[in-house]
C-alpha atoms as a PDB file:
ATOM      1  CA  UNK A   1      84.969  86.208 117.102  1.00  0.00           C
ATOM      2  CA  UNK A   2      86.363  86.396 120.647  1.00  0.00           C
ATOM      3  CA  UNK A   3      87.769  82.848 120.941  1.00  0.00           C
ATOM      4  CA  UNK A   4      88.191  82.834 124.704  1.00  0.00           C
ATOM      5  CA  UNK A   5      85.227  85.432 126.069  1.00  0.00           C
ATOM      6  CA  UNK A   6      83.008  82.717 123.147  1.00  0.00           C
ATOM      7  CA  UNK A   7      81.323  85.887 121.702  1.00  0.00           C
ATOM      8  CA  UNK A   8      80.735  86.033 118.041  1.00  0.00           C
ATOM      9  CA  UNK A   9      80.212  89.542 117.223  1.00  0.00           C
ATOM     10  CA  UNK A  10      77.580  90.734 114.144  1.00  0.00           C
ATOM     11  CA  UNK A  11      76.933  94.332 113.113  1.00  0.00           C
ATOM     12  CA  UNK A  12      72.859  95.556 112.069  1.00  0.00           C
ATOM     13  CA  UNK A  13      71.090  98.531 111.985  1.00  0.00           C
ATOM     14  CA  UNK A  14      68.784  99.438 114.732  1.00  0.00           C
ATOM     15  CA  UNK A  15      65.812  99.655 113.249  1.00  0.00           C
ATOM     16  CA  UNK A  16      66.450  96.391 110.625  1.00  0.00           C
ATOM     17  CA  UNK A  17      64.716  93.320 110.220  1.00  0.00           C
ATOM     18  CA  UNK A  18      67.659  91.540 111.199  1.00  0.00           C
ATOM     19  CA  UNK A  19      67.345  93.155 114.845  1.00  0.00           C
ATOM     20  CA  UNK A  20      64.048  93.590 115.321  1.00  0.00           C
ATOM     21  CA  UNK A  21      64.045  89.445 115.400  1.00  0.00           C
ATOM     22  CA  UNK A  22      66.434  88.884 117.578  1.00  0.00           C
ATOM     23  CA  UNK A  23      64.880  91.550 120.077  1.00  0.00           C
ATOM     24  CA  UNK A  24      61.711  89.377 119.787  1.00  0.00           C
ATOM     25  CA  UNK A  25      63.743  85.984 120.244  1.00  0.00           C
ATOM     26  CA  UNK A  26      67.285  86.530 121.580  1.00  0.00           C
ATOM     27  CA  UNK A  27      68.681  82.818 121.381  1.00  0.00           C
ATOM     28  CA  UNK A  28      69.874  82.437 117.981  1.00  0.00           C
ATOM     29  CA  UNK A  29      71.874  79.994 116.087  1.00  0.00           C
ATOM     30  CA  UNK A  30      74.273  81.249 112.712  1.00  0.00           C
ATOM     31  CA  UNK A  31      75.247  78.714 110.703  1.00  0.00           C
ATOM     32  CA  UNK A  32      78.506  78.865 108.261  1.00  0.00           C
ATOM     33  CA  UNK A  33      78.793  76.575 105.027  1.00  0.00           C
ATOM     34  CA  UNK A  34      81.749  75.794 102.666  1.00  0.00           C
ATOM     35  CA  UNK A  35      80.507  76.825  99.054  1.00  0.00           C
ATOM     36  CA  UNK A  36      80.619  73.522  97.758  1.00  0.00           C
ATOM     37  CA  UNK A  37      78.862  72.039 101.233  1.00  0.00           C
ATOM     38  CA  UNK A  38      82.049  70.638 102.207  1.00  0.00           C
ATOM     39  CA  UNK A  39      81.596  71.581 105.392  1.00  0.00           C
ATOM     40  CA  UNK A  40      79.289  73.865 107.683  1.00  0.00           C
ATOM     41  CA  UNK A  41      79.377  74.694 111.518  1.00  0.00           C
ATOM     42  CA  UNK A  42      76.857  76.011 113.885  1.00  0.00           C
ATOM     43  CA  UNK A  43      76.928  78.773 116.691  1.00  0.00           C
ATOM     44  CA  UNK A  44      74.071  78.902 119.184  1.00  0.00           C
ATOM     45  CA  UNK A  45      73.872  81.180 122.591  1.00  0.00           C
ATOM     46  CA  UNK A  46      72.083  84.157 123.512  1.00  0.00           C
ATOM     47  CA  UNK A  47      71.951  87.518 122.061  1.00  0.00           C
ATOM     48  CA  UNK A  48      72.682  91.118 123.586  1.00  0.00           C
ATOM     49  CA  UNK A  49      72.651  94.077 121.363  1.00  0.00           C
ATOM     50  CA  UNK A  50      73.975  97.165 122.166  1.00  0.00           C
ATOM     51  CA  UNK A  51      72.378 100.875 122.236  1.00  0.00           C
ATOM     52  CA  UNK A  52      72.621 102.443 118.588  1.00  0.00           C
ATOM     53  CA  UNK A  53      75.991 104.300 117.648  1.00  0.00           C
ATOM     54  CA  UNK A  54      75.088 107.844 118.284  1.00  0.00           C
ATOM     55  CA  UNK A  55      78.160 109.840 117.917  1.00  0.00           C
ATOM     56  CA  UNK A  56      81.565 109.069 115.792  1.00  0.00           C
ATOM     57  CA  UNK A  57      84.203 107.363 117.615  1.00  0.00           C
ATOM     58  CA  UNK A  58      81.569 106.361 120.409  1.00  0.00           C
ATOM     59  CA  UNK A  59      82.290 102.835 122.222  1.00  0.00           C
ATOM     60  CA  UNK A  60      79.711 101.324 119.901  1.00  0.00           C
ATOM     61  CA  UNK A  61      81.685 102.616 116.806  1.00  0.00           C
ATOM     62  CA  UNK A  62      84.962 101.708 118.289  1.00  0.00           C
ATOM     63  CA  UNK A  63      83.431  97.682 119.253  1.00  0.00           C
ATOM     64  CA  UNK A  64      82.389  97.793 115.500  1.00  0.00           C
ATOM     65  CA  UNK A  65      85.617  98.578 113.545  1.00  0.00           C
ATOM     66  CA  UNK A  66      87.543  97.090 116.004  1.00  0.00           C
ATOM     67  CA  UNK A  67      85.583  93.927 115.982  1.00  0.00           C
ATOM     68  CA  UNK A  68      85.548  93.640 111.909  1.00  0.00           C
ATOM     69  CA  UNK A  69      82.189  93.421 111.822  1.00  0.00           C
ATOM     70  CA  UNK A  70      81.548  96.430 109.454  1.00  0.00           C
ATOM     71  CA  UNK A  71      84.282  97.947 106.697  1.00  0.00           C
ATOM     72  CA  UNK A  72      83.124  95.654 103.544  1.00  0.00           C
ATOM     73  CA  UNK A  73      84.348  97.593 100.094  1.00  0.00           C
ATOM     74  CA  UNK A  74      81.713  99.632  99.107  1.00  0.00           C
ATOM     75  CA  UNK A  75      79.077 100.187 101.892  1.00  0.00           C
ATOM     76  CA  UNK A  76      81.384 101.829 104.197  1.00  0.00           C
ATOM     77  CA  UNK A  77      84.055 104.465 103.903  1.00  0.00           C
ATOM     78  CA  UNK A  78      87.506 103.486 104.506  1.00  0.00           C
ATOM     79  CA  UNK A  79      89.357 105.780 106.939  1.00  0.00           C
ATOM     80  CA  UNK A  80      88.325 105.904 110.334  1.00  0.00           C
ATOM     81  CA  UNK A  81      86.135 108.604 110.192  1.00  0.00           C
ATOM     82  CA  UNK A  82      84.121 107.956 107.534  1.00  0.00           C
ATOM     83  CA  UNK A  83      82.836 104.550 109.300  1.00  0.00           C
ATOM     84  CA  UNK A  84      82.628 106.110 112.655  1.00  0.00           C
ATOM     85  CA  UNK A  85      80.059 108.706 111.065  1.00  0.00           C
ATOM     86  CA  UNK A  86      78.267 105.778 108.583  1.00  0.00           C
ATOM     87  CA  UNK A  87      77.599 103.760 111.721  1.00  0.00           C
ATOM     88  CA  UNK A  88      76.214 106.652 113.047  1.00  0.00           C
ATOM     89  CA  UNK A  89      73.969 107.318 110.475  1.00  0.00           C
ATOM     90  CA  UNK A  90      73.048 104.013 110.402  1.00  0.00           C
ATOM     91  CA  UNK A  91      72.156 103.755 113.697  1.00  0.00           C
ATOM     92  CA  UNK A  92      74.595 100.581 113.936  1.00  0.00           C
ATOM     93  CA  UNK A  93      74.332  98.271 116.988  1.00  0.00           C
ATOM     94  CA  UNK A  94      76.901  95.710 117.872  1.00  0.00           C
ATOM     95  CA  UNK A  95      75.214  91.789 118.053  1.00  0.00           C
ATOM     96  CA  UNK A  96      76.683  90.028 120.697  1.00  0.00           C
ATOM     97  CA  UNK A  97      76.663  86.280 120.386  1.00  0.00           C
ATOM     98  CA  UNK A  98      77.424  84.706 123.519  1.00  0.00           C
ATOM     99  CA  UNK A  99      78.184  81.053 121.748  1.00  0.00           C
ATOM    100  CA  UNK A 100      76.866  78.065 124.113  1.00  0.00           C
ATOM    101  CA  UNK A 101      77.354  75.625 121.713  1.00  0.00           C
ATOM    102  CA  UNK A 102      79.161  75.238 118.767  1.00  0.00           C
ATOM    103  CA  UNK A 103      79.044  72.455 116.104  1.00  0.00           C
ATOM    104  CA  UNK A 104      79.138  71.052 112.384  1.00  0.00           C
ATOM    105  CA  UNK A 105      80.355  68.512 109.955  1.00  0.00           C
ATOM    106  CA  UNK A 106      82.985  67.921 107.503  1.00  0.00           C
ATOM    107  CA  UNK A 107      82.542  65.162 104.800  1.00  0.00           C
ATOM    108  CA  UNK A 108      85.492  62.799 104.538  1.00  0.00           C
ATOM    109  CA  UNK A 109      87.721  63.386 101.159  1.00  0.00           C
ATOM    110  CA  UNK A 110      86.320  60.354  99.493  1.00  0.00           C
ATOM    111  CA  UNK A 111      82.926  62.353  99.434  1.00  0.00           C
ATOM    112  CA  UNK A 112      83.744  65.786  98.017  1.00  0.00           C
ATOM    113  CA  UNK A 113      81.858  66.425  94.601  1.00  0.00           C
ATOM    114  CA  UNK A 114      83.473  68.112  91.859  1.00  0.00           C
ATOM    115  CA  UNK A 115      81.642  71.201  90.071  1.00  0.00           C
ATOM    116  CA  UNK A 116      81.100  69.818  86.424  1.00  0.00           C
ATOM    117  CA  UNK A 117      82.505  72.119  84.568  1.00  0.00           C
ATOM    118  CA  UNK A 118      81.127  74.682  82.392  1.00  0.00           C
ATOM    119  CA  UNK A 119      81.594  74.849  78.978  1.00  0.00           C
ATOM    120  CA  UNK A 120      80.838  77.558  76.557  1.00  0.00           C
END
């Protein structure tokens, strides 16, 4: 995320599911949760997603690795190269989020639950 520009940047492929909907609707809202539901918050703004990677170390490619929106262990490649030409071959697009409002909840201490535990 780029804190003071307020754009949270997502990776997809162009042709994915994930992209086709937000082509269709382009205000979006991503919401992030604590495992245990301690605590989520809420991004919401508009959308703009860029042209499809098309050649390695294009601007796309560099917005993507720079961004650390793609390099997960095991989908991508880890030198330089190797995700340059994956995002390429993925047809990557960068998903700018241009957050207009952000929001959430924490419970208060005296309201966290405690994972029974698990016994064998």
């Amino acid at each position: 995320m780029d804190s003071e520009a307020g754009i949270a940047r997502l990776a997809g492929a162009a042709d994915g599911d994930f992209v086709r909907k937000l082509r269709a609707d382009r205000w979006v809202r991503i919401v992030a949760t604590h495992h245990l539901y301690w605590y989520w918050t809420a991004a919401e703004g508009e959308v703009e997603i860029s042209r499809p990677s098309q050649e390695p170390g294009d601007e796309i490619g560099q917005e993507l690795l720079t961004s650390g929106v793609i390099g997960s262990p095991g989908r991508w490649d880890k030198t330089r190269a190797g995700l340059y030409q994956k995002a390429v071959e993925e047809q990557m697009v960068v998903i700018r989020l241009h957050v207009g409002h952000v929001y959430g909840e924490r419970l208060p201490e005296s309201e966290h639950f405690h994972e029974e535990p698990t016994y064998w």
